[in-house]
N, C-alpha and C. Protein backbone atom coordinates (compact mmCIF):
# COMPACT_ATOMS: atom_id res chain seq x y z
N UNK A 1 -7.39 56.33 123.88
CA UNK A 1 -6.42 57.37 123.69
C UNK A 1 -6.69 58.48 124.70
N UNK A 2 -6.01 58.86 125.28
CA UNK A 2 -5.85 60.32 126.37
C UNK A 2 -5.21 61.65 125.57
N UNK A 3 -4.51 61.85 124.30
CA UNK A 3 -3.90 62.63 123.73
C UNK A 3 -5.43 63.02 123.44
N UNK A 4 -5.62 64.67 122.64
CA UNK A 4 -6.59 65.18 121.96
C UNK A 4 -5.83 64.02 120.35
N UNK A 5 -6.62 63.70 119.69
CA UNK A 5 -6.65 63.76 118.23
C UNK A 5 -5.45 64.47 117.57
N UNK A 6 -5.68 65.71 117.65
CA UNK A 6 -4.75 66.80 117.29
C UNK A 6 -3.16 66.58 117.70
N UNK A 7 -3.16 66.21 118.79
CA UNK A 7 -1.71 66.23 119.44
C UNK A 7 -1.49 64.47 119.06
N UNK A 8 -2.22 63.60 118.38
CA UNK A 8 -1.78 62.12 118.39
C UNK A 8 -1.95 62.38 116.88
N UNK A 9 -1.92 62.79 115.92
CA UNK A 9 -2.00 62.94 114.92
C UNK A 9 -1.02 61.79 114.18
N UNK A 10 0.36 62.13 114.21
CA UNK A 10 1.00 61.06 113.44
C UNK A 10 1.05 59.60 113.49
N UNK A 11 0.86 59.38 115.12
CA UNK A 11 0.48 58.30 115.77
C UNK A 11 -0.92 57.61 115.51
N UNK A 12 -1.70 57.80 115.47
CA UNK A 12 -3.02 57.72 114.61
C UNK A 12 -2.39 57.49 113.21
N UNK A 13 -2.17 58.10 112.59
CA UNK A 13 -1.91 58.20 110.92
C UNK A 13 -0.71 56.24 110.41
N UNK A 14 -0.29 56.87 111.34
CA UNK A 14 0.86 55.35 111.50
C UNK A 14 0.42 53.93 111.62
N UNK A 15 -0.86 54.21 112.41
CA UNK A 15 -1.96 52.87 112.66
C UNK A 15 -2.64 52.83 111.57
N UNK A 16 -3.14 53.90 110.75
CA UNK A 16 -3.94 53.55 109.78
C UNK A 16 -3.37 53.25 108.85
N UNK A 17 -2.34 53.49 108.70
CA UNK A 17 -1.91 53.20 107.10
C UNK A 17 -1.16 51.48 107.53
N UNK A 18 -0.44 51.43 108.67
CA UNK A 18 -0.17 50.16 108.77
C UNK A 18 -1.10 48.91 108.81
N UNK A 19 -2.54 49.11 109.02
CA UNK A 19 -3.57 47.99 109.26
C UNK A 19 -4.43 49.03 108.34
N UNK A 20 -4.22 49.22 106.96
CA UNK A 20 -4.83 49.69 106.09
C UNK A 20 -6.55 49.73 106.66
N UNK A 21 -6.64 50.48 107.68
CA UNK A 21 -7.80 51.24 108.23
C UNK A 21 -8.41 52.42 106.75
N UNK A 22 -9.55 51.70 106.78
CA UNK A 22 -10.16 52.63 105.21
C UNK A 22 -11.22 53.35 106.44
N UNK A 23 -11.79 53.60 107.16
CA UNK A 23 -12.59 54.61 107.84
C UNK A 23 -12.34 54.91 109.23
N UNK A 24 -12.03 56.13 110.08
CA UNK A 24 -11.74 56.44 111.10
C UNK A 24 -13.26 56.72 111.92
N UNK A 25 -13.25 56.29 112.90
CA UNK A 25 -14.40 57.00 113.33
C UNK A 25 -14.26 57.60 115.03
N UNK A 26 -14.51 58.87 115.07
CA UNK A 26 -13.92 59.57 116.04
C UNK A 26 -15.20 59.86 116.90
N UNK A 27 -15.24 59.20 118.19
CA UNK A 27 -16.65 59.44 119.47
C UNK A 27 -15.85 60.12 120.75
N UNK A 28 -16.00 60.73 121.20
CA UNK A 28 -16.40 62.24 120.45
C UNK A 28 -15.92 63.70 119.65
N UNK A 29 -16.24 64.06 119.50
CA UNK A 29 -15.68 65.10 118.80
C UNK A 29 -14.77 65.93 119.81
N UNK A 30 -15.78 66.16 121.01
CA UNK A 30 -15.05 67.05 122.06
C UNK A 30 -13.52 66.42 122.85
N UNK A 31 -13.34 65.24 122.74
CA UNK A 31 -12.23 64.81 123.18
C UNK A 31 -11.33 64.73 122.28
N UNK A 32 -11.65 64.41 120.98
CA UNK A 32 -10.74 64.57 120.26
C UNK A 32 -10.23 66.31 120.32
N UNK A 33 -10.90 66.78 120.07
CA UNK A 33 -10.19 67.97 119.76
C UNK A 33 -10.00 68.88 120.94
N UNK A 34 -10.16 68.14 122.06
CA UNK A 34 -9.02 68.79 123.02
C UNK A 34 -9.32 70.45 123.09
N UNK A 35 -9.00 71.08 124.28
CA UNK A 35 -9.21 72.34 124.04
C UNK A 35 -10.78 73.14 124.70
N UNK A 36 -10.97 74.33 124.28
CA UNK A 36 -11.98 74.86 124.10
C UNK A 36 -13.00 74.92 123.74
N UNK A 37 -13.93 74.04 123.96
CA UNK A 37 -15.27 73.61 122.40
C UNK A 37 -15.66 74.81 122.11
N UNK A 38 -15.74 75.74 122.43
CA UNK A 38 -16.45 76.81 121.97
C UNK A 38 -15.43 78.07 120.97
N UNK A 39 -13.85 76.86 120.70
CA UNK A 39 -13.17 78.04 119.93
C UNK A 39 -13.47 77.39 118.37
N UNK A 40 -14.17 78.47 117.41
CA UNK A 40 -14.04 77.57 115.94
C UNK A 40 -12.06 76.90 115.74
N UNK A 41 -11.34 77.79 115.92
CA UNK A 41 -9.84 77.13 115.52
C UNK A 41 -8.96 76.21 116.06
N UNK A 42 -10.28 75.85 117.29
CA UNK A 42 -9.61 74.34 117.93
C UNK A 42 -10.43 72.80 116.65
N UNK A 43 -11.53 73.60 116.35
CA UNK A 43 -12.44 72.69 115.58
C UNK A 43 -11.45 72.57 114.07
N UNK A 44 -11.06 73.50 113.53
CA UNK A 44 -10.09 73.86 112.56
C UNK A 44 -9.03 72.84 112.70
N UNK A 45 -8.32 72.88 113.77
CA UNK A 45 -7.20 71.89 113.81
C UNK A 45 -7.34 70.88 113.80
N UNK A 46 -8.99 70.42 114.37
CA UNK A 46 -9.44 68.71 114.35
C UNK A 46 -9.36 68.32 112.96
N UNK A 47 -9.99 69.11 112.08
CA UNK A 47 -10.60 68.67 110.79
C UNK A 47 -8.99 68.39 110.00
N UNK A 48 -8.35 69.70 110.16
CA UNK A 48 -7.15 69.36 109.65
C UNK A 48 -5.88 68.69 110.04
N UNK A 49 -6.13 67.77 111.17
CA UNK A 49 -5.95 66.15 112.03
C UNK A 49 -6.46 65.32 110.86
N UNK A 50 -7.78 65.13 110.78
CA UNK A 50 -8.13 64.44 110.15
C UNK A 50 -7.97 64.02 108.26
N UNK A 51 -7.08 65.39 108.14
CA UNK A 51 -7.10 65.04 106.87
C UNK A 51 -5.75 64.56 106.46
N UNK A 52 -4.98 64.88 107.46
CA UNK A 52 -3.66 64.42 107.72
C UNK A 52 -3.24 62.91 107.88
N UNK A 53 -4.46 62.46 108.65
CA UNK A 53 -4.58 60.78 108.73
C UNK A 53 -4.87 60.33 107.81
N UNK A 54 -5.67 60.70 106.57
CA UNK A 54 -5.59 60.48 105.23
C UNK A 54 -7.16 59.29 104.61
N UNK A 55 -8.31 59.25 105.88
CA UNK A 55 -8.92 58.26 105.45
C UNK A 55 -10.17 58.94 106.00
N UNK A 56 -11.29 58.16 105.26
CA UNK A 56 -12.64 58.83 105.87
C UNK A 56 -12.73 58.59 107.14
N UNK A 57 -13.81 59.72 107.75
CA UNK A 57 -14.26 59.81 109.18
C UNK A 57 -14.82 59.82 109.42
N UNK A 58 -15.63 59.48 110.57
CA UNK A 58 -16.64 59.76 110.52
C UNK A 58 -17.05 60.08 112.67
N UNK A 59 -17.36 61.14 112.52
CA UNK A 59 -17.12 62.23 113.45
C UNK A 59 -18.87 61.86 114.53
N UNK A 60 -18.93 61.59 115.71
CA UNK A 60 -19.62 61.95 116.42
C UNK A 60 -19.87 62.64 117.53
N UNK A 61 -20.51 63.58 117.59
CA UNK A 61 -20.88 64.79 118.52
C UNK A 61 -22.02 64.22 119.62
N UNK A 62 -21.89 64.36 120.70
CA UNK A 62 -22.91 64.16 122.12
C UNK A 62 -22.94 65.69 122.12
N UNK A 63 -24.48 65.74 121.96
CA UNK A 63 -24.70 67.52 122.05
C UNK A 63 -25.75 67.42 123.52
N UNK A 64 -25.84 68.27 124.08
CA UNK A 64 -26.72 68.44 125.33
C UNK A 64 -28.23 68.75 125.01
N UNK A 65 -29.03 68.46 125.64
CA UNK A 65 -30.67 68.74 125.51
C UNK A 65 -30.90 70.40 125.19
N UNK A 66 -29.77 71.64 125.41
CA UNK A 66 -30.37 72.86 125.48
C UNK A 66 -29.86 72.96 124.08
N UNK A 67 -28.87 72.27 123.35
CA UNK A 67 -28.11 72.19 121.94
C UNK A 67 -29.27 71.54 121.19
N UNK A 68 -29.92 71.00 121.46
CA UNK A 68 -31.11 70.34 120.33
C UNK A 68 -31.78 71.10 119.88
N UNK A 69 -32.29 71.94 120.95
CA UNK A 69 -33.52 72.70 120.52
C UNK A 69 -32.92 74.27 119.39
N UNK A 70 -31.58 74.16 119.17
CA UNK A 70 -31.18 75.21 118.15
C UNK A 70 -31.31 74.24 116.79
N UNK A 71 -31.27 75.28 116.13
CA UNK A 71 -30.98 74.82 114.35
C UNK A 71 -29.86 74.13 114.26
N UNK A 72 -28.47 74.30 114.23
CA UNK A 72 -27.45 74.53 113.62
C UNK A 72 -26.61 73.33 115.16
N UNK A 73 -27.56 72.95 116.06
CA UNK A 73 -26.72 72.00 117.21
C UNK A 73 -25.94 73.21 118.61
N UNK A 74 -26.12 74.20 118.29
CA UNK A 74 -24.81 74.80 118.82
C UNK A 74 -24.22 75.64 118.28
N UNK A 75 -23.02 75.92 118.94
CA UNK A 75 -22.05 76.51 118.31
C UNK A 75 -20.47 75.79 118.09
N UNK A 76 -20.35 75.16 118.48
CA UNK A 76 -19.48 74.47 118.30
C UNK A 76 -18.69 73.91 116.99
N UNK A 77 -19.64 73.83 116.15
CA UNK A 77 -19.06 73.16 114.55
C UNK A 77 -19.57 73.87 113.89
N UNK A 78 -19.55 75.40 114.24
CA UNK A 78 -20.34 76.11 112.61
C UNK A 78 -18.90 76.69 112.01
N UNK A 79 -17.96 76.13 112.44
CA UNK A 79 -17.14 76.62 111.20
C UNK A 79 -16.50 75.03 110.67
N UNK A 80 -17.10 73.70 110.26
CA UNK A 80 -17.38 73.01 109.77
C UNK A 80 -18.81 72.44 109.33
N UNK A 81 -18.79 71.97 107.79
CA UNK A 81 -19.73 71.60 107.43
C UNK A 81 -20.06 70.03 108.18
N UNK A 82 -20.97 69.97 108.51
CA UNK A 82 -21.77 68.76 109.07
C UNK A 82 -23.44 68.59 108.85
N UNK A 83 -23.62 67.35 108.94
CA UNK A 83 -25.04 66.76 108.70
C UNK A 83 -25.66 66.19 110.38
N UNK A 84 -26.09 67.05 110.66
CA UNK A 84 -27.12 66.50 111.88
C UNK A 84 -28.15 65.26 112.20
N UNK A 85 -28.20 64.41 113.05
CA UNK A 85 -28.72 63.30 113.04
C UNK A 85 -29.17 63.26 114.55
N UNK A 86 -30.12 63.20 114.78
CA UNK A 86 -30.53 63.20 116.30
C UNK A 86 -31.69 61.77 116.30
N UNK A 87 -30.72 60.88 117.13
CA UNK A 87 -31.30 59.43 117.59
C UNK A 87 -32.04 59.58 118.59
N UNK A 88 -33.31 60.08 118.94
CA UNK A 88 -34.13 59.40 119.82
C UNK A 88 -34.38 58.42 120.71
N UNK A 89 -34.33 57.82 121.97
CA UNK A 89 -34.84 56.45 122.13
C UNK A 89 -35.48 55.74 123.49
């Protein structure tokens, strides 16, 4: 997909419900949501993309090496709740 998430919204939603898709999973976050990463209300519109498509998600973030070493990943998703997972390898 080349659309942000946000702007393919119904189109997305149309696939899932037609091939009864029970989990979405969105790599990466930053392409999906298109925009500014650093505005919380571009992150706002992703989430509420996603709830619009109507099925679980499951959201992955590529954060940079200077984003690790914070608590919280960044700034990018602190105005969504998320669970941090950092794969090693």
């Amino acid at each position: 997909m080349r659309a942000s998430l946000i702007d393919a919204v119904s189109k997305v939603r149309a696939i899932v419900v037609k091939h009864n898709i029970q989990l979405v999973i969105v790599d990466s976050i930053g392409k999906a949501r298109g925009g500014n990463p650093n505005d919380p209300e571009e992150t706002l519109k992703l989430f509420n993309a996603l709830r619009k498509i109507g099925a679980p998600s499951l959201i992955i973030d590529h954060m940079s090496k200077a984003s690790l070493a914070t608590p919280d990943g960044g700034t990018r998703c602190r105005s969504a709740r998320f669970t941090r997972t950092t794969l090693r390898g």
